[in-house]
N, C-alpha and C. Protein backbone atom coordinates (compact mmCIF):
# COMPACT_ATOMS: atom_id res chain seq x y z
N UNK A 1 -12.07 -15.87 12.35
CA UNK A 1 -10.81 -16.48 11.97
C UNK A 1 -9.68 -15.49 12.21
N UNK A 2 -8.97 -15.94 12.26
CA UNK A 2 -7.47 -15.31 13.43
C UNK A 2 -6.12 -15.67 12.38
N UNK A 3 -5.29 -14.54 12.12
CA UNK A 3 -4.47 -14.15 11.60
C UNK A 3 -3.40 -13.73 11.80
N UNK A 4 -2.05 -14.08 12.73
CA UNK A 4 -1.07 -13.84 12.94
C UNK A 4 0.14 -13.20 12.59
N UNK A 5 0.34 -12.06 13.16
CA UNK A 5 1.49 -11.74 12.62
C UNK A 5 2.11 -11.08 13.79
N UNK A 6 3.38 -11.63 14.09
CA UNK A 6 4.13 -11.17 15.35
C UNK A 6 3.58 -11.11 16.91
N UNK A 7 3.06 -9.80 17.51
CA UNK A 7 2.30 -10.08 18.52
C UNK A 7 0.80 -9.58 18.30
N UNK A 8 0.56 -8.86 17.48
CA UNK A 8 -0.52 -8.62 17.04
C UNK A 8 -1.37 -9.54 16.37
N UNK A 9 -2.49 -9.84 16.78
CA UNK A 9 -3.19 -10.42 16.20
C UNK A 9 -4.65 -9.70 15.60
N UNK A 10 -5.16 -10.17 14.42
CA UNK A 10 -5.84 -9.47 13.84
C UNK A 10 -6.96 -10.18 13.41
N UNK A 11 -8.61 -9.74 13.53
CA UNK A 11 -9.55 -10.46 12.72
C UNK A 11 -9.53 -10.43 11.43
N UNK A 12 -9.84 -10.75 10.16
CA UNK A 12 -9.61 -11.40 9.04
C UNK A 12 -10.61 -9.86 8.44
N UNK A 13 -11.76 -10.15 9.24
CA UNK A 13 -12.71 -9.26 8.61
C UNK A 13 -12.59 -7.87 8.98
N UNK A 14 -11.89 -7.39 9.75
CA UNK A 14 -11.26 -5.83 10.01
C UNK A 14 -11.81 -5.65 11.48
N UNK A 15 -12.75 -6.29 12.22
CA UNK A 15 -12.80 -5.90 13.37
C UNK A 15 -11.64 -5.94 14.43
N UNK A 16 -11.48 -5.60 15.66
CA UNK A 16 -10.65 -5.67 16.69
C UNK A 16 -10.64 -6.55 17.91
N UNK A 17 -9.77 -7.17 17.75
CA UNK A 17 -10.30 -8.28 18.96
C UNK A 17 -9.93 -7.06 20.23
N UNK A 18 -10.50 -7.54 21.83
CA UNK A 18 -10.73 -6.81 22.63
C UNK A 18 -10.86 -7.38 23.80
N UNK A 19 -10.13 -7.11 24.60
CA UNK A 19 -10.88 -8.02 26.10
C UNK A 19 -12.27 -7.95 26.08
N UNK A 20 -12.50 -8.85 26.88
CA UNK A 20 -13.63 -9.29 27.69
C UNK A 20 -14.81 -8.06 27.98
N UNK A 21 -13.96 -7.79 28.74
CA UNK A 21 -14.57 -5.93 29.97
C UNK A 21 -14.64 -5.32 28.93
N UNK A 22 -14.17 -4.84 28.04
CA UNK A 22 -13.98 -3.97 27.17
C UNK A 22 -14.99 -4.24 26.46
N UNK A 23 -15.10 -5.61 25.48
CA UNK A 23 -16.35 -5.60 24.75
C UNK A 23 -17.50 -5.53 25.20
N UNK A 24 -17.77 -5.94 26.71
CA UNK A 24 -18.67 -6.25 27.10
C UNK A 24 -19.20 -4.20 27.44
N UNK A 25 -18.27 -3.53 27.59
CA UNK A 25 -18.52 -2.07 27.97
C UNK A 25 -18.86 -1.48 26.66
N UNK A 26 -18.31 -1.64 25.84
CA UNK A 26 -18.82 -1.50 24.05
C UNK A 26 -20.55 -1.84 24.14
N UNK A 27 -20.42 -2.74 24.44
CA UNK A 27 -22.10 -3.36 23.64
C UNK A 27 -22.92 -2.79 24.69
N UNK A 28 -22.77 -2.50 25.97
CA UNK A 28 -23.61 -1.92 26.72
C UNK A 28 -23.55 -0.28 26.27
N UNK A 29 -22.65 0.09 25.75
CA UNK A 29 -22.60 1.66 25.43
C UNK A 29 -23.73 1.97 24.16
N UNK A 30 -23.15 0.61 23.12
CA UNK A 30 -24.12 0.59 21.97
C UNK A 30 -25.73 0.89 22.18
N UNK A 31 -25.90 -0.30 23.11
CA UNK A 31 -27.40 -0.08 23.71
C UNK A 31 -27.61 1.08 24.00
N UNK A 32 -27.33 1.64 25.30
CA UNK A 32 -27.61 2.83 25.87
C UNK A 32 -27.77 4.26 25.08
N UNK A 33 -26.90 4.00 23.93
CA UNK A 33 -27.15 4.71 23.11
C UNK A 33 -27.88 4.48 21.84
N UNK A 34 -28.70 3.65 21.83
CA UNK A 34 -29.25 3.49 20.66
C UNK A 34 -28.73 3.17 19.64
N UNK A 35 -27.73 2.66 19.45
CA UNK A 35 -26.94 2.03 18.11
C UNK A 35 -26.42 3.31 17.55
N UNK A 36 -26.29 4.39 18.22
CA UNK A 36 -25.64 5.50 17.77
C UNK A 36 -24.36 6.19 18.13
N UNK A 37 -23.46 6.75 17.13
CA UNK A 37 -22.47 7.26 17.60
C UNK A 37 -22.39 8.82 18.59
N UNK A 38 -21.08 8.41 19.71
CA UNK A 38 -21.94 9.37 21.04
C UNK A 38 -21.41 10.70 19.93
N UNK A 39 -20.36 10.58 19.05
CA UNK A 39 -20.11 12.23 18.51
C UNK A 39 -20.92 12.81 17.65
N UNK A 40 -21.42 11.51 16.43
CA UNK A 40 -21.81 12.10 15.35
C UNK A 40 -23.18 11.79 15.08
N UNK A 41 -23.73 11.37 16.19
CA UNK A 41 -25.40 10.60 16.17
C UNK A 41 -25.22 9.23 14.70
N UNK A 42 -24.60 8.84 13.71
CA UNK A 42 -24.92 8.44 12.88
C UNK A 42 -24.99 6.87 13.33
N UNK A 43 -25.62 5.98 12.79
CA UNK A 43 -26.44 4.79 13.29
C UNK A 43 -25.07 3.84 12.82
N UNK A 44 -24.65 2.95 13.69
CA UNK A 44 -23.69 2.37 13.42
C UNK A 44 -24.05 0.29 13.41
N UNK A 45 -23.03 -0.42 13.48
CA UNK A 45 -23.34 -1.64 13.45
C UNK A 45 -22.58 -2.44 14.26
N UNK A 46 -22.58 -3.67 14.48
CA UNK A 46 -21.64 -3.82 15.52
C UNK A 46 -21.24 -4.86 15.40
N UNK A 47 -21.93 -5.95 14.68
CA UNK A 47 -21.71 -7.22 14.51
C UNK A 47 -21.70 -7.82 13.00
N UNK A 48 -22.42 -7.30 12.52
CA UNK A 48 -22.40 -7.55 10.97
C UNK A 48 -22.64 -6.68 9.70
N UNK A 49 -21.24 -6.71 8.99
CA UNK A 49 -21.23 -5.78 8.48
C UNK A 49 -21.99 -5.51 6.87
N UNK A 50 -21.69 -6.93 6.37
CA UNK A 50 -22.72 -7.26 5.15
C UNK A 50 -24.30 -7.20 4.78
N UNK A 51 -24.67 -7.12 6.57
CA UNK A 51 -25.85 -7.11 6.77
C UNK A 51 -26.51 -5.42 6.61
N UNK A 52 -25.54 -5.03 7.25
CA UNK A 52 -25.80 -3.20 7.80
C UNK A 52 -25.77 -2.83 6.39
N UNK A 53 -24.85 -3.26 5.72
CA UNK A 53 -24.46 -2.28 4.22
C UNK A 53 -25.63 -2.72 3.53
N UNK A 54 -25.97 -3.94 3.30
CA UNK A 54 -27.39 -4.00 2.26
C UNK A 54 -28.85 -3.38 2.49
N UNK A 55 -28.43 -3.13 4.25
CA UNK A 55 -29.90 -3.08 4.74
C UNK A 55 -29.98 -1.29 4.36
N UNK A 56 -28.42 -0.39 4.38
CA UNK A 56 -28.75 0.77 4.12
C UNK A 56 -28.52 1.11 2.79
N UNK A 57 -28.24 0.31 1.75
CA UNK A 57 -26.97 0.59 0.64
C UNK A 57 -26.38 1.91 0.58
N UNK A 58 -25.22 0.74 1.02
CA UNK A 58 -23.63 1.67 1.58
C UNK A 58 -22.89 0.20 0.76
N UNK A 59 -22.08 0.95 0.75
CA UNK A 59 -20.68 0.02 -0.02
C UNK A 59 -20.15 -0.40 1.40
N UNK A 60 -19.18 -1.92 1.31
CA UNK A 60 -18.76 -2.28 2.60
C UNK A 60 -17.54 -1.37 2.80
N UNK A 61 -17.11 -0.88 1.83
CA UNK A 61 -16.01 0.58 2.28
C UNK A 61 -16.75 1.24 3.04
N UNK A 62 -17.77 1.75 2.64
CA UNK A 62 -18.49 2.77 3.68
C UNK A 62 -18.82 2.97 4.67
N UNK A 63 -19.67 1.36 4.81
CA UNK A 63 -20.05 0.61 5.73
C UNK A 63 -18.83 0.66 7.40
N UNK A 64 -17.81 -0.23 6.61
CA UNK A 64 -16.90 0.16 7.61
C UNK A 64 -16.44 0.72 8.97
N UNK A 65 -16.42 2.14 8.20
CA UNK A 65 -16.15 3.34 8.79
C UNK A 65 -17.58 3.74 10.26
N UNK A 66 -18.61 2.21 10.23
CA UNK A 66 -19.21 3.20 11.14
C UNK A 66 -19.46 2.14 12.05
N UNK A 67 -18.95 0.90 11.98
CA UNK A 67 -18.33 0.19 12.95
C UNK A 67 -18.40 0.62 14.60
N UNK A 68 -19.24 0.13 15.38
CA UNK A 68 -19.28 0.31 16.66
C UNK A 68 -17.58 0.33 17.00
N UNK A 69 -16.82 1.13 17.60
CA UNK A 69 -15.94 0.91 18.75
C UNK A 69 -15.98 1.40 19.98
N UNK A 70 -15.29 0.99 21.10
CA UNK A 70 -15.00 1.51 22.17
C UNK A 70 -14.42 2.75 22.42
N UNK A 71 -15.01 4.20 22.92
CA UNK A 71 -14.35 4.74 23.30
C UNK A 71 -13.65 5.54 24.22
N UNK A 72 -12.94 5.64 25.07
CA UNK A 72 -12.45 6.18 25.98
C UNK A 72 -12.92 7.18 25.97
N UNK A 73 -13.34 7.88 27.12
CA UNK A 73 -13.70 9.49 27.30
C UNK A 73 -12.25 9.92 27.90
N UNK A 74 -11.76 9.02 29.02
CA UNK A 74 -10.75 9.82 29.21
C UNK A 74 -9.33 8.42 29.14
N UNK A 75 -8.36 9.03 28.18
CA UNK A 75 -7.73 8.09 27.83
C UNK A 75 -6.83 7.00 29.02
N UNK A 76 -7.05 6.09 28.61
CA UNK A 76 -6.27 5.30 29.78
C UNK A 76 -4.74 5.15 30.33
N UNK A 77 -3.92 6.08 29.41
CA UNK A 77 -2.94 6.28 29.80
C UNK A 77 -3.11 7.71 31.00
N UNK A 78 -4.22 8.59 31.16
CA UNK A 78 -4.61 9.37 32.01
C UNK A 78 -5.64 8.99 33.19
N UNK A 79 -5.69 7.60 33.20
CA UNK A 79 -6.78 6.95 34.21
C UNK A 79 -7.85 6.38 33.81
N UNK A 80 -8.04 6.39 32.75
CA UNK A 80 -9.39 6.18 31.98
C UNK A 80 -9.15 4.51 32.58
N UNK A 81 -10.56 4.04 32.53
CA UNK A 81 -10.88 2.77 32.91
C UNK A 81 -12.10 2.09 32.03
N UNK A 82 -11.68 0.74 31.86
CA UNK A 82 -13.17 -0.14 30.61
C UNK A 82 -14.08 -0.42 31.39
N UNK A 83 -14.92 1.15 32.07
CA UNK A 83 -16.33 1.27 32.99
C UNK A 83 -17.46 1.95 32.10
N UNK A 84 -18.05 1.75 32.67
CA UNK A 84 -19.84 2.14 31.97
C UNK A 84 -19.21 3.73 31.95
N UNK A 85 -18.79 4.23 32.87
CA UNK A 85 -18.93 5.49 33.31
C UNK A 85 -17.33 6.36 32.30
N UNK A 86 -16.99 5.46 31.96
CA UNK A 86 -15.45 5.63 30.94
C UNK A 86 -15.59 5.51 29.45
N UNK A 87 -16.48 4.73 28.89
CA UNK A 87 -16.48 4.24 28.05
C UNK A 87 -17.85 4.18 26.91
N UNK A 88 -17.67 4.99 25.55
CA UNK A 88 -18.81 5.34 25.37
C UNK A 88 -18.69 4.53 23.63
N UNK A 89 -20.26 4.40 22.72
CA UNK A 89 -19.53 3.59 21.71
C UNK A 89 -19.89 4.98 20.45
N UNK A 90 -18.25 4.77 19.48
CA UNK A 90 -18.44 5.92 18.84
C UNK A 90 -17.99 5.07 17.76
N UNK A 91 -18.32 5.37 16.00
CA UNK A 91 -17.99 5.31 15.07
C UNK A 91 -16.79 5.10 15.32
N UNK A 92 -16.04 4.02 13.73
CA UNK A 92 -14.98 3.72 13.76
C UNK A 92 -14.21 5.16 13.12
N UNK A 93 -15.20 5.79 12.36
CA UNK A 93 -14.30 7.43 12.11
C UNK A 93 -14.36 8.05 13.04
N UNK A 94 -14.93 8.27 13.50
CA UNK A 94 -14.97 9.71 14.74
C UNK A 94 -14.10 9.13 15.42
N UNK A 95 -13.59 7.89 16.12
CA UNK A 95 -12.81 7.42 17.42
C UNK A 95 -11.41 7.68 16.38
N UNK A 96 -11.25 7.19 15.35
CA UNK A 96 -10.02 7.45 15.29
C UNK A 96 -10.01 8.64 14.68
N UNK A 97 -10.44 9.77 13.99
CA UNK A 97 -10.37 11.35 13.83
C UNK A 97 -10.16 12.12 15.33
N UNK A 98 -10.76 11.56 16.53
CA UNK A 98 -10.59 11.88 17.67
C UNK A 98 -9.18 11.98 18.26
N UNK A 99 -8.35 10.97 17.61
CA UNK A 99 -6.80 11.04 18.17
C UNK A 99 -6.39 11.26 16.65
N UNK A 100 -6.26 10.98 15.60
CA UNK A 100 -5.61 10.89 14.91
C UNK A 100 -4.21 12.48 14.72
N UNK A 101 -3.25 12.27 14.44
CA UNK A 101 -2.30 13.08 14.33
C UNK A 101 -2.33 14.45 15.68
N UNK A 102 -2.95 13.13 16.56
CA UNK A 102 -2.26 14.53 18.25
C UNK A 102 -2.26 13.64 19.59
N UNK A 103 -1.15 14.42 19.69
CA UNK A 103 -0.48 13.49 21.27
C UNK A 103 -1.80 13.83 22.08
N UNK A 104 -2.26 14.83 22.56
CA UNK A 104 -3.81 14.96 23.70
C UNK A 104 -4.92 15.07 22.62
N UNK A 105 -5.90 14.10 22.47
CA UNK A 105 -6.84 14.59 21.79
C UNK A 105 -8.03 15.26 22.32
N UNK A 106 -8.83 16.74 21.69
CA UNK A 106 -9.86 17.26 22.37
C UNK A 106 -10.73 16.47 23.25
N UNK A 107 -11.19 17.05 24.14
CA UNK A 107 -11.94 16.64 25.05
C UNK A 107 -13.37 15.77 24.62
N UNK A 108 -13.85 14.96 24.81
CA UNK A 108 -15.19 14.69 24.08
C UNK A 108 -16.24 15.93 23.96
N UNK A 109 -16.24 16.48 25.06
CA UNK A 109 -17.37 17.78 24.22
C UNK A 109 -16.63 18.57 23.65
N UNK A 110 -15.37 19.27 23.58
CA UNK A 110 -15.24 19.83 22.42
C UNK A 110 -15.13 19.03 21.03
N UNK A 111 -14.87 17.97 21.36
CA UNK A 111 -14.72 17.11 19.99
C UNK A 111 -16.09 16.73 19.05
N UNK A 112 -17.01 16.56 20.13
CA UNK A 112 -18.41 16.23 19.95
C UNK A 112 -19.06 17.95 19.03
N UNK A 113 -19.07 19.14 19.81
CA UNK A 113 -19.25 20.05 18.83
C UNK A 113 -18.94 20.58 17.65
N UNK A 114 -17.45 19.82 17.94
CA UNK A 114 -16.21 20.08 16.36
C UNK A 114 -17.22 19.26 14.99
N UNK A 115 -17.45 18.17 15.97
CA UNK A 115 -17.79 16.84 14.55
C UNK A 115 -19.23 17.76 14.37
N UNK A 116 -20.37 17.66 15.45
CA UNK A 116 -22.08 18.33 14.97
C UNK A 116 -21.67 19.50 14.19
N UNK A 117 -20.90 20.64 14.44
CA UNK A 117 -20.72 21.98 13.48
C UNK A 117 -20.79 21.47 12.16
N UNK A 118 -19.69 20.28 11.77
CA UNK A 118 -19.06 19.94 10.76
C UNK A 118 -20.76 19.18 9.70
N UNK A 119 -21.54 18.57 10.47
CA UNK A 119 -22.68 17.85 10.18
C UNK A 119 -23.78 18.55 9.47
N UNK A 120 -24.01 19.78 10.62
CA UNK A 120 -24.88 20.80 10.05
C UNK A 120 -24.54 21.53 8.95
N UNK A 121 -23.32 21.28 8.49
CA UNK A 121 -22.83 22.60 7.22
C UNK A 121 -23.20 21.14 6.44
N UNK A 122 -23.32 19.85 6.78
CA UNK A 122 -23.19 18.79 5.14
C UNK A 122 -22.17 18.05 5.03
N UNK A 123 -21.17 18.08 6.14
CA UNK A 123 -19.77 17.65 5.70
C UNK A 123 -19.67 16.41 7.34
N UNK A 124 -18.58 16.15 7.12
CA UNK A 124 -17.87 14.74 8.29
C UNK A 124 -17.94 13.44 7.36
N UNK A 125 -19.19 12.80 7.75
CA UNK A 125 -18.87 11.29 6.91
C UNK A 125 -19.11 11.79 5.14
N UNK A 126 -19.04 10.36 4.65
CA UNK A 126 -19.22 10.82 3.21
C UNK A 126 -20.33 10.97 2.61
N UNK A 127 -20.37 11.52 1.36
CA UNK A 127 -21.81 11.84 1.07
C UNK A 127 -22.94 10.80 0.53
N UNK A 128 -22.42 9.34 0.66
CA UNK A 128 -22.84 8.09 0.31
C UNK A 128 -23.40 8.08 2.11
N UNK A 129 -22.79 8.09 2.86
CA UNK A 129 -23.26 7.73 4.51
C UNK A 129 -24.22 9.17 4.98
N UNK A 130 -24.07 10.28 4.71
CA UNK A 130 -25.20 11.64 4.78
C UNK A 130 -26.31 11.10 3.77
N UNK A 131 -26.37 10.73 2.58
CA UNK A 131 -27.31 10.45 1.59
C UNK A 131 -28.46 9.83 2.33
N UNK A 132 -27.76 8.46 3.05
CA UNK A 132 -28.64 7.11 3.41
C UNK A 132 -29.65 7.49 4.80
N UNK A 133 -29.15 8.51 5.02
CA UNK A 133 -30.25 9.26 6.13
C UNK A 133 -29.95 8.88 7.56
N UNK A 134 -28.24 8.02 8.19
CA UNK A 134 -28.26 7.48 8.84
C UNK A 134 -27.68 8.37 9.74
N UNK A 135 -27.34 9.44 9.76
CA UNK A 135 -27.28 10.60 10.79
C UNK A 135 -28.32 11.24 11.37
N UNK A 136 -28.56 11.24 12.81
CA UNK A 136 -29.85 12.50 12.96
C UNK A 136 -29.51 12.95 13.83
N UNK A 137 -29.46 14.41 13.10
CA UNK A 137 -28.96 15.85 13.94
C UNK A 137 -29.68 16.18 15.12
N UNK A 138 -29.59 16.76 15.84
CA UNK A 138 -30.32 16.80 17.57
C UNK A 138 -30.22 18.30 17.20
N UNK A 139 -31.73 18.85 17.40
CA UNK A 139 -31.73 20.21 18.05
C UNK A 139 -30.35 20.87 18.83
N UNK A 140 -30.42 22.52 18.35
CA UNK A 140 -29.23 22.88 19.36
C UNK A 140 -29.55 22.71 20.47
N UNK A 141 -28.98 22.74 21.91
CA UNK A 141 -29.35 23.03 22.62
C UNK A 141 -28.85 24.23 23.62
């Protein structure tokens, strides 16, 4: 259900509407990656969110935050394109901690080591989403 306001339009339930290409590059990223986020490994959802939160108990606040999105590796105001090869699926925190408060945001691998450092000390998502076991840390390499 669809919600109007000005030119923006908005889903009811907090997701993002999205072109076509775009979603369709999302859900193939999801796959490829295992239902995981490419920064923070933590297991995300993509379609239903009432479902994900009971199945891990997480609060739907929590829940939220780990929301499959689309994300640009390289932003599209710099060329980036909605291709397999552009487009990877990351948590709804990590994608927006990724830009949030900076005109260039780090590169995905430095961003990607920023968030794992942050994982291994105990810290990034909250301690309700670390609790539920839905992060798994990858060997250094």
């Amino acid at each position: 259900m669809h919600e109007r306001r000005g030119f923006v339009t908005r889903l009811l339930d907090d997701t993002v509407d999205m072109t076509e290409s775009l979603l369709r590059s999302r859900t193939d990223a999801f796959r490829r990656q295992a239902g995981r986020c490419y920064y923070c490994t933590v297991l995300m959802w993509s379609n239903d969110l009432a479902s994900f939160a009971r199945a891990h108990a997480l609060s739907h606040r929590a829940a939220r935050w780990l929301q499959s999105t689309a994300e640009h590796l390289q932003a599209k105001r710099d060329g980036g394109a909605a291709s397999r090869e552009d487009i990877v699926a990351a948590c709804r925190f990590c994608n927006l901690m990724r830009h949030r408060g900076r005109k260039i945001a780090p590169t995905p691998e430095v961003f990607q080591q920023r968030v794992r450092r942050r994982l291994s000390r105990g810290g990034w998502h909250s301690l309700q989403v670390l609790k539920c076991g839905l992060v798994r840390l990858q060997a250094r390499q």
